[in-house]
Protein backbone atom coordinates (compact mmCIF):
# COMPACT_ATOMS: atom_id res chain seq x y z
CA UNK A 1 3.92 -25.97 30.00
CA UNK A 2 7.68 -25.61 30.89
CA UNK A 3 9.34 -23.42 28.76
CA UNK A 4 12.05 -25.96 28.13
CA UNK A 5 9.26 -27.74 26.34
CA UNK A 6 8.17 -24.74 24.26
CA UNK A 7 7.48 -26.08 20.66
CA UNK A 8 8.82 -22.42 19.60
CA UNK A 9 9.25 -23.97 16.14
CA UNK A 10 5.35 -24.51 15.63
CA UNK A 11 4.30 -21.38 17.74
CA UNK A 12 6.28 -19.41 15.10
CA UNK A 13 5.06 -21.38 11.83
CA UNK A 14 1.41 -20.61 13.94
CA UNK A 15 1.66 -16.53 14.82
CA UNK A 16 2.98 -15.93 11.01
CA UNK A 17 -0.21 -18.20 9.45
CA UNK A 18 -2.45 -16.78 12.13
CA UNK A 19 -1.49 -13.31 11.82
CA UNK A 20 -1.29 -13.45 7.53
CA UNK A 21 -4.62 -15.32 7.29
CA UNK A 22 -2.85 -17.68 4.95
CA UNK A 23 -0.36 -20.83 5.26
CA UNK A 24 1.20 -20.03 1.95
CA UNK A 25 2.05 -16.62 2.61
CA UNK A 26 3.41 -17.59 6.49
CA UNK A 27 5.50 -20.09 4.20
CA UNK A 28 6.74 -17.17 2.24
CA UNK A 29 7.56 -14.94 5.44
CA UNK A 30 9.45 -17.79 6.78
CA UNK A 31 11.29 -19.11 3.81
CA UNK A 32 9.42 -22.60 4.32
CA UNK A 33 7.40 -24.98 1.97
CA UNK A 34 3.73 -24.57 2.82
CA UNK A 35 3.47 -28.32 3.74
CA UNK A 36 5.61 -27.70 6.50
CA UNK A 37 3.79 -24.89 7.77
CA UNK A 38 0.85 -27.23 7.49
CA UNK A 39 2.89 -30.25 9.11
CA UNK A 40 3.81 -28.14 12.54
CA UNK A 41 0.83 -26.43 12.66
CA UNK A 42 -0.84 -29.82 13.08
CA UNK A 43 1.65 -30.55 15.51
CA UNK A 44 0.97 -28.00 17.34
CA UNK A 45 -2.81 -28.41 17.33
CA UNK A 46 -1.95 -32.28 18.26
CA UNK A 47 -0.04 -31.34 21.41
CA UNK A 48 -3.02 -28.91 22.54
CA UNK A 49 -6.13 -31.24 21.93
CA UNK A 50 -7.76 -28.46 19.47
CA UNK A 51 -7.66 -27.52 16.42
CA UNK A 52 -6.58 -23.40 15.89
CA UNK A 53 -7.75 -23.03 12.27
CA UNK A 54 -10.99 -24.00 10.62
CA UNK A 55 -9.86 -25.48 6.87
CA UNK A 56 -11.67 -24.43 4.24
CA UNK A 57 -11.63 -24.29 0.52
CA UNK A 58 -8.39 -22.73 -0.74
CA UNK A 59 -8.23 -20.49 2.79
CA UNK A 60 -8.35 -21.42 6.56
CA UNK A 61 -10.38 -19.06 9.61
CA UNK A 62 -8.71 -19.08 13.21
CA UNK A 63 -11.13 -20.50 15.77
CA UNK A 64 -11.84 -19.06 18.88
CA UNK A 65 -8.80 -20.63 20.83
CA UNK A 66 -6.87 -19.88 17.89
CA UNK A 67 -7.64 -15.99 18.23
CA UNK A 68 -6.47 -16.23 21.63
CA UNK A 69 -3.63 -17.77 21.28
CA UNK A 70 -2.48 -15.58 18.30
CA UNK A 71 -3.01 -12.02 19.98
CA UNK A 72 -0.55 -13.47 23.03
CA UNK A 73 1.95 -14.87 20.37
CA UNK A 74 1.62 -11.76 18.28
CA UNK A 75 2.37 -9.74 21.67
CA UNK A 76 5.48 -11.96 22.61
CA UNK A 77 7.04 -11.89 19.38
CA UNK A 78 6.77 -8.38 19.02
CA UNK A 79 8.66 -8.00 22.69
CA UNK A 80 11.17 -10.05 21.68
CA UNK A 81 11.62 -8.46 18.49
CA UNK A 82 11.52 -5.12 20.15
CA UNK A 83 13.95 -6.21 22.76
CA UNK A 84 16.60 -7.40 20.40
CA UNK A 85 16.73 -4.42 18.68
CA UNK A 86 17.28 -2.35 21.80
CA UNK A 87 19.97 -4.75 22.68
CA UNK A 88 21.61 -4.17 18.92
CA UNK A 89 21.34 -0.68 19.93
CA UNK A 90 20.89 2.50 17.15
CA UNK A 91 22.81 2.01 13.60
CA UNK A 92 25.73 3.95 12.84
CA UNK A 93 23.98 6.05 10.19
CA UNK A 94 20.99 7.76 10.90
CA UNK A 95 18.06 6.40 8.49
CA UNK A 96 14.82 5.40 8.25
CA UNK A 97 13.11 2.78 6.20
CA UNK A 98 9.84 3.45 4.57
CA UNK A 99 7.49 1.04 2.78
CA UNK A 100 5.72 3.12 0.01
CA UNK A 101 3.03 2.10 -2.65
CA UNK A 102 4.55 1.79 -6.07
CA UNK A 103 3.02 4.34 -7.40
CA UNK A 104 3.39 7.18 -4.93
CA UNK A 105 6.71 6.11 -4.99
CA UNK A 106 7.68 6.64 -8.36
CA UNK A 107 5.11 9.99 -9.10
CA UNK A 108 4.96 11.70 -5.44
CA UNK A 109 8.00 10.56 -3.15
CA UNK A 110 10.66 10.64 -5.22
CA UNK A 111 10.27 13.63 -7.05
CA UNK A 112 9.52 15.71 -3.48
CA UNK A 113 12.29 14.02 -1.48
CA UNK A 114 14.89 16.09 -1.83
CA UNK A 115 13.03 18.68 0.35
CA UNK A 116 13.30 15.99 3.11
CA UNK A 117 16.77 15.80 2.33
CA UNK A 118 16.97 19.65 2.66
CA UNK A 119 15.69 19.80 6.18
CA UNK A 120 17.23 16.97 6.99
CA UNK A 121 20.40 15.92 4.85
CA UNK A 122 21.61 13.72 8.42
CA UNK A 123 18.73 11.10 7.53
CA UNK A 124 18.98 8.62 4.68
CA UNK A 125 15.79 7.53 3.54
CA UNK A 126 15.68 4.13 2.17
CA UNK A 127 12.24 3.25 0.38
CA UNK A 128 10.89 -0.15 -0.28
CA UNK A 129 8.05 -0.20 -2.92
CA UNK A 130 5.28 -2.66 -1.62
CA UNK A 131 1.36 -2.97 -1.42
CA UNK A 132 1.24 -5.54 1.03
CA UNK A 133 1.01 -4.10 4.30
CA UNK A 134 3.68 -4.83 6.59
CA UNK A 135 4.02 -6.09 10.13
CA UNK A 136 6.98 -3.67 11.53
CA UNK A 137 9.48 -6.20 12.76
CA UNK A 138 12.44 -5.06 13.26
CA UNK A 139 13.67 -6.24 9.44
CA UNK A 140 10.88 -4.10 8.31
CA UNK A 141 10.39 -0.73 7.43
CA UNK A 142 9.38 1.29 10.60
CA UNK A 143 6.77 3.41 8.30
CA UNK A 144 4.76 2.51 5.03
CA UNK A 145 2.02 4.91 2.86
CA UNK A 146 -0.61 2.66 1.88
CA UNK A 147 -3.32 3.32 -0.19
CA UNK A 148 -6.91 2.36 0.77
CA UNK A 149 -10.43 2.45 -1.05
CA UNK A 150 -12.34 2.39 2.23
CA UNK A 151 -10.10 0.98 4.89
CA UNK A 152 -8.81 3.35 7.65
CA UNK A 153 -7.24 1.36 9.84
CA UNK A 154 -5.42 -2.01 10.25
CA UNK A 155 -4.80 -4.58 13.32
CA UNK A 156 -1.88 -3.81 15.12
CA UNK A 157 -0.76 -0.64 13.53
CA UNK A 158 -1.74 3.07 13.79
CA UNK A 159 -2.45 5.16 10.77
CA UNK A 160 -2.68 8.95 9.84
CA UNK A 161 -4.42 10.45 6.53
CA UNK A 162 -2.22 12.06 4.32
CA UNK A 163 -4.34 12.61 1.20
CA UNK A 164 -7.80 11.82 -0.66
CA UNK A 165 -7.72 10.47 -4.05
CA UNK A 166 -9.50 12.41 -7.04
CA UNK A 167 -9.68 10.25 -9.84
CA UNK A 168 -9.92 12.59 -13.58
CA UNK A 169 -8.88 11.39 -17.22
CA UNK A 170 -5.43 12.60 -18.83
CA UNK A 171 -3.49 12.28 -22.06
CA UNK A 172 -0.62 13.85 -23.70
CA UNK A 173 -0.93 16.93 -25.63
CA UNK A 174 0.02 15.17 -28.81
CA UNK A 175 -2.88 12.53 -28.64
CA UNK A 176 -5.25 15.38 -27.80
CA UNK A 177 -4.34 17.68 -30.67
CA UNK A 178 -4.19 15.03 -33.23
CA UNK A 179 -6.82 12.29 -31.87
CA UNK A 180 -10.53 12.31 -32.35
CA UNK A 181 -12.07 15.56 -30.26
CA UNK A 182 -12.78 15.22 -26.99
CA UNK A 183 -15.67 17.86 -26.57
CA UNK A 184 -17.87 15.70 -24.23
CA UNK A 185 -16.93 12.73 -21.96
CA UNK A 186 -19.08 10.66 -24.68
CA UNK A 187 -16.15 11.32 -27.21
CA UNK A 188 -13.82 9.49 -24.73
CA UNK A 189 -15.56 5.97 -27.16
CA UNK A 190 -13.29 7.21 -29.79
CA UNK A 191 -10.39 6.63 -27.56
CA UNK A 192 -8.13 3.81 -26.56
CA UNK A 193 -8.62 3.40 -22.66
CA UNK A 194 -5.92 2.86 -20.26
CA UNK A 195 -6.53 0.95 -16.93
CA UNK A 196 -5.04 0.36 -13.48
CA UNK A 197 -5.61 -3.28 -12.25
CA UNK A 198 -9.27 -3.37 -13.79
CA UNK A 199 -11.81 -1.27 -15.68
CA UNK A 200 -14.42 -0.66 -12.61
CA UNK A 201 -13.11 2.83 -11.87
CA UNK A 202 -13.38 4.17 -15.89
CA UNK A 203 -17.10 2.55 -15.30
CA UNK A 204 -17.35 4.69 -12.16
CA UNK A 205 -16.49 8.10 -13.62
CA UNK A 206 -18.26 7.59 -16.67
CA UNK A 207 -21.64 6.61 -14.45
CA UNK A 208 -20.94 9.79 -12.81
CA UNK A 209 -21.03 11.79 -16.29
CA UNK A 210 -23.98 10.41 -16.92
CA UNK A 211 -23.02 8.06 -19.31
CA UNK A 212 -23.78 4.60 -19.36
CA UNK A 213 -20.35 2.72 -18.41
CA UNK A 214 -20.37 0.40 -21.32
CA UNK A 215 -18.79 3.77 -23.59
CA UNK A 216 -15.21 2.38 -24.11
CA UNK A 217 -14.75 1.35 -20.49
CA UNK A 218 -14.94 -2.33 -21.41
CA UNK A 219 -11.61 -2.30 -23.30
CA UNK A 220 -7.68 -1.07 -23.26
CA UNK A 221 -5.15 -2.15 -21.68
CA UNK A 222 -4.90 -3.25 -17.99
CA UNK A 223 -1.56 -1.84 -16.17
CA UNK A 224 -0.52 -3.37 -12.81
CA UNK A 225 -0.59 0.27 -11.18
CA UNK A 226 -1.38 3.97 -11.72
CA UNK A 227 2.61 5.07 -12.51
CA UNK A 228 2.54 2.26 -15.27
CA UNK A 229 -1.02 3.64 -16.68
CA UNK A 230 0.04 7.41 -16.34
CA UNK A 231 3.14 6.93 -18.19
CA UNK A 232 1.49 5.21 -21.14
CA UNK A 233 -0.32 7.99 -21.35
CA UNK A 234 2.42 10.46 -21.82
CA UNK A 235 3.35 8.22 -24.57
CA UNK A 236 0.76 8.73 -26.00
CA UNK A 237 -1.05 5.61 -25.53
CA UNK A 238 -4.16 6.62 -24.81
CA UNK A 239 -6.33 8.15 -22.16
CA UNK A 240 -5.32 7.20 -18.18
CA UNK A 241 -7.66 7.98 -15.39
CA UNK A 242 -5.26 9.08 -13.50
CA UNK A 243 -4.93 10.03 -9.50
CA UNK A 244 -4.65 13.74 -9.62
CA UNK A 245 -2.24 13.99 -6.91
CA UNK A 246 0.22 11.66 -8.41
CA UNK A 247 -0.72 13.15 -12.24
CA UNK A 248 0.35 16.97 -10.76
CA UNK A 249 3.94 17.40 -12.27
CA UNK A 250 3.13 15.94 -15.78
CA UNK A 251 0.45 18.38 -15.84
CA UNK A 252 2.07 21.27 -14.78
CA UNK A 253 5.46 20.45 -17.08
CA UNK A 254 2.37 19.86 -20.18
CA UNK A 255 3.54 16.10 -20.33
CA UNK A 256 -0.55 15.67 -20.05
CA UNK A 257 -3.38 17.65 -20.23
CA UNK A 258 -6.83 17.00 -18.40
CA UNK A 259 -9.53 16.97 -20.97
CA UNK A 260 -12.47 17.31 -18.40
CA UNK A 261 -12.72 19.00 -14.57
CA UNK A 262 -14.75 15.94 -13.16
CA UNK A 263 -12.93 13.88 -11.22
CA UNK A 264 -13.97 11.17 -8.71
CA UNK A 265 -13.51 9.89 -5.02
CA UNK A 266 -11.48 7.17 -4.97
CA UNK A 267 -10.01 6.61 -1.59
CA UNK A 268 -6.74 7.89 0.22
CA UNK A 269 -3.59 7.32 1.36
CA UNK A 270 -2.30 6.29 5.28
CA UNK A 271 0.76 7.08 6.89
CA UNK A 272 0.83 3.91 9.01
CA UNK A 273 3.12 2.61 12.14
CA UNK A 274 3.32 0.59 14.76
CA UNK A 275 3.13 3.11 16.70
CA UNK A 276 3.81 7.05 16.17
CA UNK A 277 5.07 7.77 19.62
CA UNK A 278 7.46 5.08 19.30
CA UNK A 279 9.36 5.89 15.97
CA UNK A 280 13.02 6.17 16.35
CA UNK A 281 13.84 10.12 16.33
CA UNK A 282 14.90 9.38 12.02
CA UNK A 283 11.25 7.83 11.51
CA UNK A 284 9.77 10.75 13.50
CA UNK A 285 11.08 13.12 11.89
CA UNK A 286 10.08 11.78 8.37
CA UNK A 287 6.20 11.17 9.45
CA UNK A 288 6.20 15.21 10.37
CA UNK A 289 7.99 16.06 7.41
CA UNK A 290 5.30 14.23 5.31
CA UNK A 291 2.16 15.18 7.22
CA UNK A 292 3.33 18.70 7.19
CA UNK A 293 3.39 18.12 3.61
CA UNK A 294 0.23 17.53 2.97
CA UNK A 295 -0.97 19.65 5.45
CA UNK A 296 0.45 22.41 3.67
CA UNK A 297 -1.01 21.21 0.37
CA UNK A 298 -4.57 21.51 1.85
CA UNK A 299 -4.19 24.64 3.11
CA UNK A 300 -3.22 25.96 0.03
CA UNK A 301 -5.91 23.97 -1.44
CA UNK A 302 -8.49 26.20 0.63
């Protein structure tokens, strides 16, 4: 096809559906109704005499000519993308942009950034808080700390460990002193239960006590992430199973206390890029100073 001819229009609307898994959220990226994602998708589909996605119920499957022509697309745009930016050239302050989960965010990052800032106080740091991983276009964030359960890697992207997750109950100091006892992990029924996004993991640790799951893990409070949940418990609103890592300060200042030593696997976090020998020298820099971090951390550990 002559490139004069190129419906780029479509091929775009195509590369952000195929790449997302999901018309709605390609809409999103692209600051389009869905229905015209769906409209030059078809298009597109039309002018090449097959169809790219499989529809079905409420979600839609590339097919096998779609998968090939989304890794080429995927490849182009990122050239192009790559190509402006070198023609834009470097920014007049030296900074890097970093996609965080909420919750290290608020309870790990910010609280140990100005140690960045002391090696570095050329760099400004600018942090975005999202869960959804992102594609590193050039409007993006050139690294993001993601949190996984099992996942260790994603398409198109690199990723380094940083840290495992230990997962151990927590209140504050005045709900333990004046609540009901807590001289076994059974006494936790006497408690109000706090929970990040659902109650499987309190059903987890209490299995692994022992104790059948159905011991106050079926109620409390849902929060949308662990920050939310760990500050309610400082409160004083109850118990929070809390990620240890992220828990460490508000133990250590006696904001909470840990009533029990058993704690839990529950995944880890990713240092994830594009790709690590590509960072700008700002992005670089930050991806040592965090894995030294935590390489550090673990040492100490030992």
């Amino acid at each position: 096809m002559k490139r004069g001819r190129l419906p780029l229009t479509a091929l775009r609307s195509f590369e952000a559906a195929g790449r997302l898994g999901s018309f709605t959220l390609a809409a999103q990226e692209l600051f389009v109704s869905q229905a015209a994602i769906s409209r030059q998708i078809r298009e597109l589909e039309a002018l090449l005499g097959r169809p790219l996605f499989e529809r079905q119920h409420r979600k839609v499957r590339l097919t096998e000519a779609g998968s090939r022509l989304l890794e080429v697309l995927v490849q182009s745009f990122d050239r192009i993308d790559a190509g402006l930016s070198d023609v834009i050239g470097d920014p007049a302050t030296h900074a890097v942009r970093v996609s965080v989960e909420p919750s290290f965010a608020a309870c790990w990052l910010v609280p140990n950034l100005a140690r960045f800032r002391a090696l570095r106080p050329d760099i400004d740091v600018a942090i975005d808080t999202e869960s959804r991983l992102i594609d590193f276009r050039s409007h993006e964030a050139e690294l993001a700390i993601r949190f996984s359960i099992a996942a260790s890697a994603w398409p198109r992207t690199q990723a380094h460990h940083l840290h495992d997750v230990r997962m151990s109950p927590v209140l504050s100091p005045a709900l333990a002193e004046k609540g009901p006892p807590l001289a076994s992990p059974g006494d936790l029924a006497a408690h109000m239960l706090l929970h990040e996004e659902n109650r499987d993991v309190w059903s987890r640790w209490f299995s692994a006590t022992g104790i059948e799951a159905r011991t106050g893990a079926d109620r409390g409070p849902i929060f949308a992430d662990g920050a939310l949940a760990q500050q309610a418990a400082v409160r004083g609103h109850g118990v929070a199973l809390a990620d240890m890592l992220l828990a460490a300060d508000d133990l250590a200042a006696g904001r909470l206390v840990q009533p029990f030593a058993l704690s839990i696997d529950h995944g880890a976090y990713w240092l994830v890029a594009r790709d690590f020998k590509r960072l700008s020298e700002p992005a670089g820099a930050f991806a040592s100073w965090i894995t030294g971090a935590f390489t550090d951390r673990l040492r100490n550990a030992e």
